[in-house]
C-alpha atoms as a PDB file:
ATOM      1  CA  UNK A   1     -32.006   0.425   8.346  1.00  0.00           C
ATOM      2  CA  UNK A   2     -29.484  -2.376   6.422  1.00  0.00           C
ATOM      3  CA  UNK A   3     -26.171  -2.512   8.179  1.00  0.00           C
ATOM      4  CA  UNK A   4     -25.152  -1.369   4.946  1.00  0.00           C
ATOM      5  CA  UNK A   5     -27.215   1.983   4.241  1.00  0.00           C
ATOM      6  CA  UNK A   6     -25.614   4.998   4.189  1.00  0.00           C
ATOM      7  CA  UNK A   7     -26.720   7.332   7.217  1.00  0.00           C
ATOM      8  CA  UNK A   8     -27.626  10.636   6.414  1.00  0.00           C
ATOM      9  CA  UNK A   9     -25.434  13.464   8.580  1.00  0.00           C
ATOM     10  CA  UNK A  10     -27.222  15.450  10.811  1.00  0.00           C
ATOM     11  CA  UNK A  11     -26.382  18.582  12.391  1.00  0.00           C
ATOM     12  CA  UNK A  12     -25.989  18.621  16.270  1.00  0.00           C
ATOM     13  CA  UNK A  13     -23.754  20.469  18.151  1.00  0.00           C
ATOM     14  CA  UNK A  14     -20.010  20.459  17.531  1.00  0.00           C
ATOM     15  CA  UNK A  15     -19.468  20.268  21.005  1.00  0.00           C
ATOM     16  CA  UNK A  16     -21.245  17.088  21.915  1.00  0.00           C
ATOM     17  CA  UNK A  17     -19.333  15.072  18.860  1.00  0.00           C
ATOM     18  CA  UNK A  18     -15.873  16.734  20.430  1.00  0.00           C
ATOM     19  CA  UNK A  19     -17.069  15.052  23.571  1.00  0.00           C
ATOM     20  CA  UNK A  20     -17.827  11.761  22.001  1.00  0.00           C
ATOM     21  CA  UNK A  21     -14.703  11.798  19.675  1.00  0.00           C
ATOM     22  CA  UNK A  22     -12.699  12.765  23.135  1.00  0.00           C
ATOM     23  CA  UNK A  23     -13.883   9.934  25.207  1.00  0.00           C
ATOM     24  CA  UNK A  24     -13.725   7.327  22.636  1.00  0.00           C
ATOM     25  CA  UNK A  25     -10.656   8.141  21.264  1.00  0.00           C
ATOM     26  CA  UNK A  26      -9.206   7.233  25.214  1.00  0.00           C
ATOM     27  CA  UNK A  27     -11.215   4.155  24.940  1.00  0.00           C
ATOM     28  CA  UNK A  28      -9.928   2.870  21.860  1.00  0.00           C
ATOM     29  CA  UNK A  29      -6.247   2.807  23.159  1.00  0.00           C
ATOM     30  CA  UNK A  30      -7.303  -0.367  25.362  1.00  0.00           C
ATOM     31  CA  UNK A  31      -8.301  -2.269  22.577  1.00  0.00           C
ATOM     32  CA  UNK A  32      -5.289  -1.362  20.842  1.00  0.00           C
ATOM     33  CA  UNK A  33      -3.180  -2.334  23.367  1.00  0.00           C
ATOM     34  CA  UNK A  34      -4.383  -5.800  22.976  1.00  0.00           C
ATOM     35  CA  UNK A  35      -2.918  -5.990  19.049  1.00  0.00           C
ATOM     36  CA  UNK A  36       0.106  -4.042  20.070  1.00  0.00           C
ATOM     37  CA  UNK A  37       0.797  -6.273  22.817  1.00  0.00           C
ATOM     38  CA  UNK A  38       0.237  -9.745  21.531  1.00  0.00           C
ATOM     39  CA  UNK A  39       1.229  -9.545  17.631  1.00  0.00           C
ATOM     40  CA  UNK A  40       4.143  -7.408  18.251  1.00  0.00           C
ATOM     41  CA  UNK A  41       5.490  -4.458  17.430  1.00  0.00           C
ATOM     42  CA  UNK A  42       5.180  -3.042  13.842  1.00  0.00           C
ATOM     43  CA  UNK A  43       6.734  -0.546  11.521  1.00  0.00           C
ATOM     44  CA  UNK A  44       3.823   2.703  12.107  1.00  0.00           C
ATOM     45  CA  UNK A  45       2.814   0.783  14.966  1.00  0.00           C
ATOM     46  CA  UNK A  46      -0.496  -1.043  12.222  1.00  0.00           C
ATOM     47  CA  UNK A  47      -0.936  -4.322  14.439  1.00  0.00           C
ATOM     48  CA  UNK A  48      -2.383  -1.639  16.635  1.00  0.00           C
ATOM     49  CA  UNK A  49      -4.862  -0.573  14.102  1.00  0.00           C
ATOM     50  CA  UNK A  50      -8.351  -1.077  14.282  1.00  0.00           C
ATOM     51  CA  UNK A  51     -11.393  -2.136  11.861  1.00  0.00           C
ATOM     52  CA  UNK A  52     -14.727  -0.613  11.464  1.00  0.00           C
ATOM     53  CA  UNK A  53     -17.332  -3.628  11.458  1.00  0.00           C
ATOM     54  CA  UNK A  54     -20.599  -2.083  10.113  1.00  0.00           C
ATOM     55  CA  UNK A  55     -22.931  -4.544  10.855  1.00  0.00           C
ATOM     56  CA  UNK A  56     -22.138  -3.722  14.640  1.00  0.00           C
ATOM     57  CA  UNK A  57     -20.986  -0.023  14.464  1.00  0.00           C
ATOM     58  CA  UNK A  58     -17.914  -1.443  16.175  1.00  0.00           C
ATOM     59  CA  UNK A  59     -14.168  -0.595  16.039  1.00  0.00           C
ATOM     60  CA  UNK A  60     -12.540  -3.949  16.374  1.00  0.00           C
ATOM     61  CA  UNK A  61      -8.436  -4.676  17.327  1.00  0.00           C
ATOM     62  CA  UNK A  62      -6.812  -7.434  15.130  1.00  0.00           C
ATOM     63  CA  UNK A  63      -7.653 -11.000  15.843  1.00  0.00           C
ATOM     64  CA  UNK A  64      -5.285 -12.704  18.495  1.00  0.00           C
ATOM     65  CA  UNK A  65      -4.952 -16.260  18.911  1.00  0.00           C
ATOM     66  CA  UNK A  66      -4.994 -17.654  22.693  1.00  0.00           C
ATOM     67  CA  UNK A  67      -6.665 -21.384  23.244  1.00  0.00           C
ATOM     68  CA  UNK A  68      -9.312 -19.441  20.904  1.00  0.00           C
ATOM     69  CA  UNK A  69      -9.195 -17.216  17.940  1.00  0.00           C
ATOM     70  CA  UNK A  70     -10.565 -13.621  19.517  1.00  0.00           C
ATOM     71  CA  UNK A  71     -10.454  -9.597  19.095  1.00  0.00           C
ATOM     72  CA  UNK A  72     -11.491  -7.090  21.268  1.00  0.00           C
ATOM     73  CA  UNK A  73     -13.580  -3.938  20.171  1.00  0.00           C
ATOM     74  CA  UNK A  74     -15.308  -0.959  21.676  1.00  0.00           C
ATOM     75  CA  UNK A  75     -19.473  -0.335  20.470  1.00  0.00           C
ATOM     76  CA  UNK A  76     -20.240   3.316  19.438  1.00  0.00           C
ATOM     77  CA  UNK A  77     -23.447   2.056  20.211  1.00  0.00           C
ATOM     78  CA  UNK A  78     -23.518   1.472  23.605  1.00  0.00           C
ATOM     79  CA  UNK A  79     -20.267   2.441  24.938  1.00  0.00           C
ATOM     80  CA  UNK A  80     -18.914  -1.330  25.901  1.00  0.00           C
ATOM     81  CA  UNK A  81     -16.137  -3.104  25.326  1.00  0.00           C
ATOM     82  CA  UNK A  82     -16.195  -6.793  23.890  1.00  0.00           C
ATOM     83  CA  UNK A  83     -13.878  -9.872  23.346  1.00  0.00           C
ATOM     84  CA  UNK A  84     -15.960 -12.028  20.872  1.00  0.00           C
ATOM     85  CA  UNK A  85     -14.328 -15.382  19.331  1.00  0.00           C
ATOM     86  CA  UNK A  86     -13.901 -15.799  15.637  1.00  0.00           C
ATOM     87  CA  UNK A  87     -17.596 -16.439  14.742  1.00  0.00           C
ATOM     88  CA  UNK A  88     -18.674 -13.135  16.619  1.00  0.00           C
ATOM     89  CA  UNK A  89     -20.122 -14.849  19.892  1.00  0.00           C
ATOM     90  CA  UNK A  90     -19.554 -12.281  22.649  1.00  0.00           C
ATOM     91  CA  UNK A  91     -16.873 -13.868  25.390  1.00  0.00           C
ATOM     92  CA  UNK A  92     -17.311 -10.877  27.456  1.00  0.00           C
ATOM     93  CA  UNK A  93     -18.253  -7.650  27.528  1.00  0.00           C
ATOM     94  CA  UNK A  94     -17.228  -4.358  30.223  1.00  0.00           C
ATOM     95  CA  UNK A  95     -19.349  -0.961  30.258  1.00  0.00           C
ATOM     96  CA  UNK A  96     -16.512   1.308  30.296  1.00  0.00           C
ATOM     97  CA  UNK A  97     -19.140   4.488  31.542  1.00  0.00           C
ATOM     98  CA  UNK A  98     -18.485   5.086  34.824  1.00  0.00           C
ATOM     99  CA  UNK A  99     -15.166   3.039  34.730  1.00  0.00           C
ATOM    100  CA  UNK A 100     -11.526   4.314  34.105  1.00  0.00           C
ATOM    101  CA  UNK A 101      -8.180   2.618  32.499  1.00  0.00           C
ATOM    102  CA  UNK A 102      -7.071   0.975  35.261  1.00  0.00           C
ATOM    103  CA  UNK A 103     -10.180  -0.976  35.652  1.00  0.00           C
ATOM    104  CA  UNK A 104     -10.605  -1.422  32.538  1.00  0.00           C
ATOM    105  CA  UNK A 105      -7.071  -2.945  31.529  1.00  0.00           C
ATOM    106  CA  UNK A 106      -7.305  -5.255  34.481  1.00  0.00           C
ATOM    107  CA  UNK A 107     -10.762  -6.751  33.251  1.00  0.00           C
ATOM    108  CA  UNK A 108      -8.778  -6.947  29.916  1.00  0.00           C
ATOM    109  CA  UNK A 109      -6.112  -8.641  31.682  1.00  0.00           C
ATOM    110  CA  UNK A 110      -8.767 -11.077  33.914  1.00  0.00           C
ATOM    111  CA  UNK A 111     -10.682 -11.721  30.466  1.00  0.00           C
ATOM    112  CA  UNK A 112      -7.213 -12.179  28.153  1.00  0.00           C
ATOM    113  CA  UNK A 113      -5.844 -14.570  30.725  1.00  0.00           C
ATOM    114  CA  UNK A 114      -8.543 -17.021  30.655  1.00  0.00           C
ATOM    115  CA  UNK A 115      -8.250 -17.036  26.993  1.00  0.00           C
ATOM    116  CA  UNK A 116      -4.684 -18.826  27.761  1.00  0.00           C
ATOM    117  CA  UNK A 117      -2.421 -15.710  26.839  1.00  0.00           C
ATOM    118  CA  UNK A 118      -0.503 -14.099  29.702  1.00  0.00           C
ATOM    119  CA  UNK A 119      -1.904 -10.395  29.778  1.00  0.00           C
ATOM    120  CA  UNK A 120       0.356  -9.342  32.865  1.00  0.00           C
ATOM    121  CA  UNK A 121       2.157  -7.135  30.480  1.00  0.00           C
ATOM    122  CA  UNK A 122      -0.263  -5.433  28.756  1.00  0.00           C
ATOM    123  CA  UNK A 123      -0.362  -1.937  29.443  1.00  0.00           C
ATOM    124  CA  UNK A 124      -1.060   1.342  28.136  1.00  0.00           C
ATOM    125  CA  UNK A 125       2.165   2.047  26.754  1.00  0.00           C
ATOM    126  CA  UNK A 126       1.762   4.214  23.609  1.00  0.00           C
ATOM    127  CA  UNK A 127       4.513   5.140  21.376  1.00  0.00           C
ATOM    128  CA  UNK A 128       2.610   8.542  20.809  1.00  0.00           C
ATOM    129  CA  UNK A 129       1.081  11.583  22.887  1.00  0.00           C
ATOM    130  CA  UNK A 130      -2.289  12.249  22.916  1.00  0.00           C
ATOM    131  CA  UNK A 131      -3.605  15.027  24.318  1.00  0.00           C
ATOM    132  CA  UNK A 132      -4.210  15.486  27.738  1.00  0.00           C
ATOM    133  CA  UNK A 133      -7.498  14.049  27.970  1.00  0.00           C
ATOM    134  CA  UNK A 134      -8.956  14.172  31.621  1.00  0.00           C
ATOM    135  CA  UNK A 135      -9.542  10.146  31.010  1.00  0.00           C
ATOM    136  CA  UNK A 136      -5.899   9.268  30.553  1.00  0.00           C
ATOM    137  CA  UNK A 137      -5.310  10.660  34.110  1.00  0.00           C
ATOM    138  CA  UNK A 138      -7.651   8.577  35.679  1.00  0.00           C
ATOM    139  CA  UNK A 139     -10.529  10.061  35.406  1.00  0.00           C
ATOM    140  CA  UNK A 140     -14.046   8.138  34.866  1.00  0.00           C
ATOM    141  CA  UNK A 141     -15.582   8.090  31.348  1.00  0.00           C
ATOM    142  CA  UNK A 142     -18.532   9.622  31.677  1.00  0.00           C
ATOM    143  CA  UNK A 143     -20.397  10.073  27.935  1.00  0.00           C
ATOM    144  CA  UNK A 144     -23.726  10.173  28.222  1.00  0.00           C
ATOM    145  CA  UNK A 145     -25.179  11.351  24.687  1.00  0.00           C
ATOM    146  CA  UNK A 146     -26.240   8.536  23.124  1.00  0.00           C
ATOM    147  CA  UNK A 147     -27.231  11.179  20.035  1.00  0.00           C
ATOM    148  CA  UNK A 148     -23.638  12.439  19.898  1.00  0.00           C
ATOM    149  CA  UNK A 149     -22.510   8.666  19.824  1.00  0.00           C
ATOM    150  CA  UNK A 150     -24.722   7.829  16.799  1.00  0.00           C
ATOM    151  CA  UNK A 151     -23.582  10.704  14.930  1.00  0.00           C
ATOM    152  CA  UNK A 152     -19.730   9.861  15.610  1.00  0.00           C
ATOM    153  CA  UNK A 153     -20.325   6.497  14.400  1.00  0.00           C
ATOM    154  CA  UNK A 154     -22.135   7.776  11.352  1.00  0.00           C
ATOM    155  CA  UNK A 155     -18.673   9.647  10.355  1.00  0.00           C
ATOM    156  CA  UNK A 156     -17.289   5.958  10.661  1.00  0.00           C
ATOM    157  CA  UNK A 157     -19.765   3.930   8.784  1.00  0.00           C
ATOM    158  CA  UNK A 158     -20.459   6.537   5.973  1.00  0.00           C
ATOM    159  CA  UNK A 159     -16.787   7.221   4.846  1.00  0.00           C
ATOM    160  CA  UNK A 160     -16.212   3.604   5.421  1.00  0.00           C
ATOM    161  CA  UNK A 161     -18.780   2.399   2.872  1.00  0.00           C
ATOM    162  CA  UNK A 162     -17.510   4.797   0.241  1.00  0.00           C
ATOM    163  CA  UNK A 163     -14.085   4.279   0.730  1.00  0.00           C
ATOM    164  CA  UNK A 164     -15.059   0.065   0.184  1.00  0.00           C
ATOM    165  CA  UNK A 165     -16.850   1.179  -3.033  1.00  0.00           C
ATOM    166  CA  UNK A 166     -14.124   3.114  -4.112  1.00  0.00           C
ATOM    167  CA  UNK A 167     -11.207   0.113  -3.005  1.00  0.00           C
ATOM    168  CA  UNK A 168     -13.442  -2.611  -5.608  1.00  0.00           C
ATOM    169  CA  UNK A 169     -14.004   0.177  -8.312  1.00  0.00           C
ATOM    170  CA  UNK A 170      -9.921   1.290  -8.551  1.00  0.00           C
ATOM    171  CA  UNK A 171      -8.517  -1.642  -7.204  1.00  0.00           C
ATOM    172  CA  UNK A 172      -7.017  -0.516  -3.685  1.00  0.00           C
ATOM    173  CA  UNK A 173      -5.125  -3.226  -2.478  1.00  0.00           C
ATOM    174  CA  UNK A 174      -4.614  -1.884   1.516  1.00  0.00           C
ATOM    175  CA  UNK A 175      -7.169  -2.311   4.004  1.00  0.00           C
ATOM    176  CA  UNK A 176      -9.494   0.416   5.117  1.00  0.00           C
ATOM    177  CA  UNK A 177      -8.205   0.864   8.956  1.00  0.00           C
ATOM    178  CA  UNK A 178      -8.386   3.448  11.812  1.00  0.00           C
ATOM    179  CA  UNK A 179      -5.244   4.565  13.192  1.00  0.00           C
ATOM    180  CA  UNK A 180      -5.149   5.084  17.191  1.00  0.00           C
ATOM    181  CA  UNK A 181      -2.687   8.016  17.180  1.00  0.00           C
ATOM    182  CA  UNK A 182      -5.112  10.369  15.338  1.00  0.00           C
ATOM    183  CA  UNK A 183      -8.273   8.405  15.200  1.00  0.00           C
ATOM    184  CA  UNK A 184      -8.986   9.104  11.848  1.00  0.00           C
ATOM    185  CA  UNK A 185     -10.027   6.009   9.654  1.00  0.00           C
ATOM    186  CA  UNK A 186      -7.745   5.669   6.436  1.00  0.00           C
ATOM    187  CA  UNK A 187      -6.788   3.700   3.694  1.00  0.00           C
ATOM    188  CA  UNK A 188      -3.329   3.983   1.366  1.00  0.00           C
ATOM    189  CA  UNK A 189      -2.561   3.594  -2.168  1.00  0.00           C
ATOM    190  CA  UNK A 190       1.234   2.853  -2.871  1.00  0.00           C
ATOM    191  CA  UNK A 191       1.878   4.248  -6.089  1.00  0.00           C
ATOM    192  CA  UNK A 192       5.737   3.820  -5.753  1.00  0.00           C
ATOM    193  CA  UNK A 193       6.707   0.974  -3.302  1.00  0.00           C
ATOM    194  CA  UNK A 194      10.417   1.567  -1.873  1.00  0.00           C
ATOM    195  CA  UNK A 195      10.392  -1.411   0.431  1.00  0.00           C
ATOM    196  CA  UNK A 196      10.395   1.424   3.278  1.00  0.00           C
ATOM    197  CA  UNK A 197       6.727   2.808   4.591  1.00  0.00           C
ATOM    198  CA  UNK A 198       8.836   5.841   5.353  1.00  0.00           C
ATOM    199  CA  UNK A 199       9.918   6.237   1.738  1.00  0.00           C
ATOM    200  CA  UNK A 200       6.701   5.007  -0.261  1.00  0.00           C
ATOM    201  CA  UNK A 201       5.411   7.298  -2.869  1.00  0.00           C
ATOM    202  CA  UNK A 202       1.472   7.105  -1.551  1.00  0.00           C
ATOM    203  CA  UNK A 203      -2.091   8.198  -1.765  1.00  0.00           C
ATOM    204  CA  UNK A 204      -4.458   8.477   1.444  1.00  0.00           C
ATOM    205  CA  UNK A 205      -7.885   8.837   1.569  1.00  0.00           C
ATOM    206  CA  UNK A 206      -9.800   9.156   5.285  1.00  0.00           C
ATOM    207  CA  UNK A 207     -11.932  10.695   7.575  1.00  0.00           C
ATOM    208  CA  UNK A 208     -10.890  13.080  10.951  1.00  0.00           C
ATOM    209  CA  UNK A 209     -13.777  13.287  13.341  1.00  0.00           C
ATOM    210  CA  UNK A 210     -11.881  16.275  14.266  1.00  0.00           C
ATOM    211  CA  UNK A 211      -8.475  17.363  15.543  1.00  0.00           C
ATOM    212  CA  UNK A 212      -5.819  18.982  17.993  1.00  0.00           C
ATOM    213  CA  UNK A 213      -6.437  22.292  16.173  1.00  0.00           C
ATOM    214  CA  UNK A 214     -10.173  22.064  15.061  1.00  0.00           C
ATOM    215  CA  UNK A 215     -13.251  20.061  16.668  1.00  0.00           C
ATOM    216  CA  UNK A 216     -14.940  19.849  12.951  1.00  0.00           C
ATOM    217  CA  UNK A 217     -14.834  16.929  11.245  1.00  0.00           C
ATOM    218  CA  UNK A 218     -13.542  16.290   7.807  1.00  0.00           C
ATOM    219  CA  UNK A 219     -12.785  14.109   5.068  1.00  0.00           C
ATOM    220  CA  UNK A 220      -9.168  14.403   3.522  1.00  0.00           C
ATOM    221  CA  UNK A 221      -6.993  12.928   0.694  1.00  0.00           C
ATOM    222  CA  UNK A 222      -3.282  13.486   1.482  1.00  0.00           C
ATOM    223  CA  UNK A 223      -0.002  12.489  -0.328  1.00  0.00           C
ATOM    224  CA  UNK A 224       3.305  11.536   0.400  1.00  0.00           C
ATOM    225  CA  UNK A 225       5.392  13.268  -0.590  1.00  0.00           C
ATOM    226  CA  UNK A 226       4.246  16.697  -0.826  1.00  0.00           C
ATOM    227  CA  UNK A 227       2.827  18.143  -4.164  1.00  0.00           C
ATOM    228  CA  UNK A 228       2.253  21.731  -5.282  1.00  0.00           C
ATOM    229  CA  UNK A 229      -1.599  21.253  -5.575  1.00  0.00           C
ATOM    230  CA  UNK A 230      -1.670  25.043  -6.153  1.00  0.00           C
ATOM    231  CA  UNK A 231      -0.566  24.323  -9.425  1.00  0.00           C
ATOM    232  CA  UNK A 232      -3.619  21.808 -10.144  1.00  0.00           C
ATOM    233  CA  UNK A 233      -6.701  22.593 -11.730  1.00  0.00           C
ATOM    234  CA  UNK A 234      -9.492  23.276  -9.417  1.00  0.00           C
ATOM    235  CA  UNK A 235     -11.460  19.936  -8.262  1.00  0.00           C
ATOM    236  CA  UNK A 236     -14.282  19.052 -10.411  1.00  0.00           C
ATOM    237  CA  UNK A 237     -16.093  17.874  -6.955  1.00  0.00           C
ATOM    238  CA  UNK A 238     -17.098  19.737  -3.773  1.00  0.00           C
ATOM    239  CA  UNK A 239     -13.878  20.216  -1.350  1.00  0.00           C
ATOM    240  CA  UNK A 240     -10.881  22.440  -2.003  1.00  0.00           C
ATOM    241  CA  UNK A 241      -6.730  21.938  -2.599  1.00  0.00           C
ATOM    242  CA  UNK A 242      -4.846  22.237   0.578  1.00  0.00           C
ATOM    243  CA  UNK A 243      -0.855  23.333   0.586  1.00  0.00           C
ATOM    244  CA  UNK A 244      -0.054  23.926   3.974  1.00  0.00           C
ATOM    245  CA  UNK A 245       1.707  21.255   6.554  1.00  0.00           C
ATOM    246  CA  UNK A 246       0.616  18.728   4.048  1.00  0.00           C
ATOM    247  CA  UNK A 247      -0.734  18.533   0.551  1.00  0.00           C
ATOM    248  CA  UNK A 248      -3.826  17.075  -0.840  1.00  0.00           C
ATOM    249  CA  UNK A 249      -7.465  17.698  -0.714  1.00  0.00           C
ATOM    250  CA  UNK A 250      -9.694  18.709   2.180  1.00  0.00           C
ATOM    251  CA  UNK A 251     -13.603  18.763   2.232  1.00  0.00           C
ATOM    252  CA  UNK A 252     -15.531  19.655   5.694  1.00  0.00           C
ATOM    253  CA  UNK A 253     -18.494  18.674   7.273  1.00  0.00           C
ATOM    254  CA  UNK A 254     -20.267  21.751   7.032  1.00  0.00           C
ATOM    255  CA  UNK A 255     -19.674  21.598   3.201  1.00  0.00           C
ATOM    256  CA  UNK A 256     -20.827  18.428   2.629  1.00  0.00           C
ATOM    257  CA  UNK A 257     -24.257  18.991   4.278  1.00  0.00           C
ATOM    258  CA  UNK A 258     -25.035  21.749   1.907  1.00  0.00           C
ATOM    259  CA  UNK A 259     -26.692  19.216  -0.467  1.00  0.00           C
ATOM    260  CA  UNK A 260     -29.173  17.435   0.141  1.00  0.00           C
ATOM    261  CA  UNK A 261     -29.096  14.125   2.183  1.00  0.00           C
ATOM    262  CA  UNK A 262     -29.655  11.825  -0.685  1.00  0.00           C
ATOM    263  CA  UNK A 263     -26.580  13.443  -2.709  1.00  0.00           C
ATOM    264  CA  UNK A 264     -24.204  13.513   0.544  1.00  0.00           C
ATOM    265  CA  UNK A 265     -23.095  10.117  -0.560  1.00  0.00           C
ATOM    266  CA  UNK A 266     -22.198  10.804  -4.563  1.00  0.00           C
ATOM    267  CA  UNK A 267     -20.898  13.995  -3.320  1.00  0.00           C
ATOM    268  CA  UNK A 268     -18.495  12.248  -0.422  1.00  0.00           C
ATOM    269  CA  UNK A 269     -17.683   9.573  -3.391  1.00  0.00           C
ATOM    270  CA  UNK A 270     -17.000  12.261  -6.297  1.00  0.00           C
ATOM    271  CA  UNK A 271     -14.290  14.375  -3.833  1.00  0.00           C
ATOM    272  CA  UNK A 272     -12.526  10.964  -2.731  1.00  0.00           C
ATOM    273  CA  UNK A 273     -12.042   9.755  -6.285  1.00  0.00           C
ATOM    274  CA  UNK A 274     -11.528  13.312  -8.627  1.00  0.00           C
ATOM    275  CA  UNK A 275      -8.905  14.466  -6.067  1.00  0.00           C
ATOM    276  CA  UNK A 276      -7.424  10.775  -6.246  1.00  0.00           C
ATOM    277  CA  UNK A 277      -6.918  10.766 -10.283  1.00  0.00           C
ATOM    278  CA  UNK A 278      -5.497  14.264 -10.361  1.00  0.00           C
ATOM    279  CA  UNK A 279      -3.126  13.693  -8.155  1.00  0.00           C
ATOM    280  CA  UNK A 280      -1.503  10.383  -9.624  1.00  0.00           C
ATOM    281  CA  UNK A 281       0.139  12.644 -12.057  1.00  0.00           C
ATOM    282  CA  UNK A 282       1.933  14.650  -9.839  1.00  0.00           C
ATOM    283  CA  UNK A 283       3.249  12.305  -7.909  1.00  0.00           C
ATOM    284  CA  UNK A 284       4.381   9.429 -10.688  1.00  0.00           C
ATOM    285  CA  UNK A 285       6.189  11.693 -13.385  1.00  0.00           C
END
C-alpha cells in the first residue's frame, strides 16, 4: 500500500481504539514538550503542535535547531519515539512500552543535550488538564494491540489526506496540525482576520479519535463564532448540523462506515467541503 492510499476503516472494538487513543495521547505530550520548550511559548500554545507525516504514520513536533536541524516524533506503528535530523535519518530512537515519563523525558533530555541544546528544563509542564490518565501518574505504558494502533493511525492518515486535497482545491492557507490538548488533528480557515486568534472570524475542519464525553471517533467542522446552523438547510452530504456547546457540523464513525469502503473517502470529502460552503455565509454577512 502507497504511503499515500487511503485506508479503508475497519470495525474493531471501541474499547481497544480508547486504549490506543489513551496511551498515545500521554505519549505525545513528550514530544510536544520539545517544541514548547525550545521555540517558545505561543499564542494557543501552536509551537507545541504536531504534524502527521504519512509516509511514516508518524506524529512529528516542530523542527528545532541545536548543532543540527532535528524533531522528535512518536510511530503509531511501533510505539517508539524518534529524534531524526532534517533529512529523516533516525538520531535515536526510545520504545516507550514498558517505560513511563520520567524515563522517557530524561532520554529526551540525554538525547537533546548531545544535540548542543540544554534540555535541563524541559519538562512536562502543560498549560492544560488532561484527564487523569493512569500514565501521567507514573504509570508504565503498556499498549499492546498493534491492531488497535493501525486503526488509530488510519483516523490520522485518512482525514489527513482529505483535508490536503481539500487545502489545494479551496486554497487553505493554514497548515493541517494536531493539537496536544485534545488530540484531534485540525486545520483553520480565517475568514475574518482581527489580528487576535481569540477574535478571528474562522472555519475548522478535523478529526477527534474520541473524547472526554464519548470514546467514538468523529470528524467535525466547527466555527468561531457560533452560528444558528438550525436555521441552515440540511447538508447535502452524510453528517448532521450540531447547535449545542459549539456550532458546526458533526459526522461519526459509525456513519461513515455505512457505505461502502471505496466511497468512505468521497463521502469523508463531500461532508468536509458542503458543510464548509454553507457556512461561509453565515459567518461573513
Amino acid at each position: 500500500m502507497l504511503s499515500l492510499d487511503w485506508r479503508p476503516f475497519r470495525k474493531i472494538e471501541i474499547s481497544r481504539i480508547a486504549n490506543a487513543r489513551a496511551q498515545f495521547h500521554v505519549a505525545i505530550q513528550n514530544v510536544s514538550a520539545v517544541g514548547r520548550r525550545f521555540l517558545g511559548d505561543s499564542k494557543s500554545d501552536r509551537n507545541a503542535n504536531l504534524f502527521w507525516i504519512p509516509g511514516l504514520s508518524r506524529m512529528a513536533g516542530h523542527w528545532v535547531e541545536g548543532n543540527i536541524i532535528f524533531r522528535s516524533s512518536i510511530s503509531l506503528e511501533d510505539f517508539k519515539l524518534y529524534l531524526v535530523d532534517d533529512r529523516v535519518n533516525t538520531i535515536s530512537g526510545f520504545e516507550v512500552k514498558g517505560s513511563n515519563h520520567r524515563k522517557i523525558m530524561l532520554w529526551l533530555e540525554e538525547q537533546i543535550g548531545k544535540l548542543g541544546l540544554s534540555a535541563s528544563e524541559l519538562a512536562l509542564k502543560l498549560p492544560y488538564k488532561l484527564r487523569d490518565y493512569p500514565q501521567l501518574n507514573g504509570a508504565p505504558f503498556d499498549l499492546d494491540d498493534n491492531e488497535a494502533m493501525d486503526e488509530l493511525g488510519r483516523y490520522y492518515h485518512n482525514s489527513f489526506l482529505v483535508l490536503r486535497s481539500l487545502r489545494t482545491k479551496l486554497d487553505w492557507k493554514n497548515e493541517i496540525q494536531i493539537w496536544p490538548h485534545y488530540f484531534d488533528l485540525a486545520v483553520s480557515v480565517i475568514l475574518k482576520d482581527s489580528g487576535d486568534p481569540e477574535t478571528d472570524t474562522s472555519i475548522t475542519m478535523g478529526m477527534m479519535p474520541g473524547d472526554n464525553d464519548d470514546d467514538n471517533p468523529y470528524f467535525y467542522v466547527s466555527t468561531w463564532p457560533h452560528v444558528h446552523t438550525s436555521k441552515l438547510n440540511p447538508l447535502n452530504a452524510p453528517g448532521k448540523w450540531i447547535e449545542e456547546d459549539w456550532t458546526g457540523a458533526i459526522l461519526t464513525i459509525d456513519e461513515l462506515m455505512v457505505f461502502q469502503t471505496e466511497d468512505q473517502q468521497g463521502q469523508l470529502s463531500s461532508f468536509y467541503e458542503t458543510a464548509f460552503l454553507s457556512l461561509i455565509e453565515p459567518l461573513t454577512k
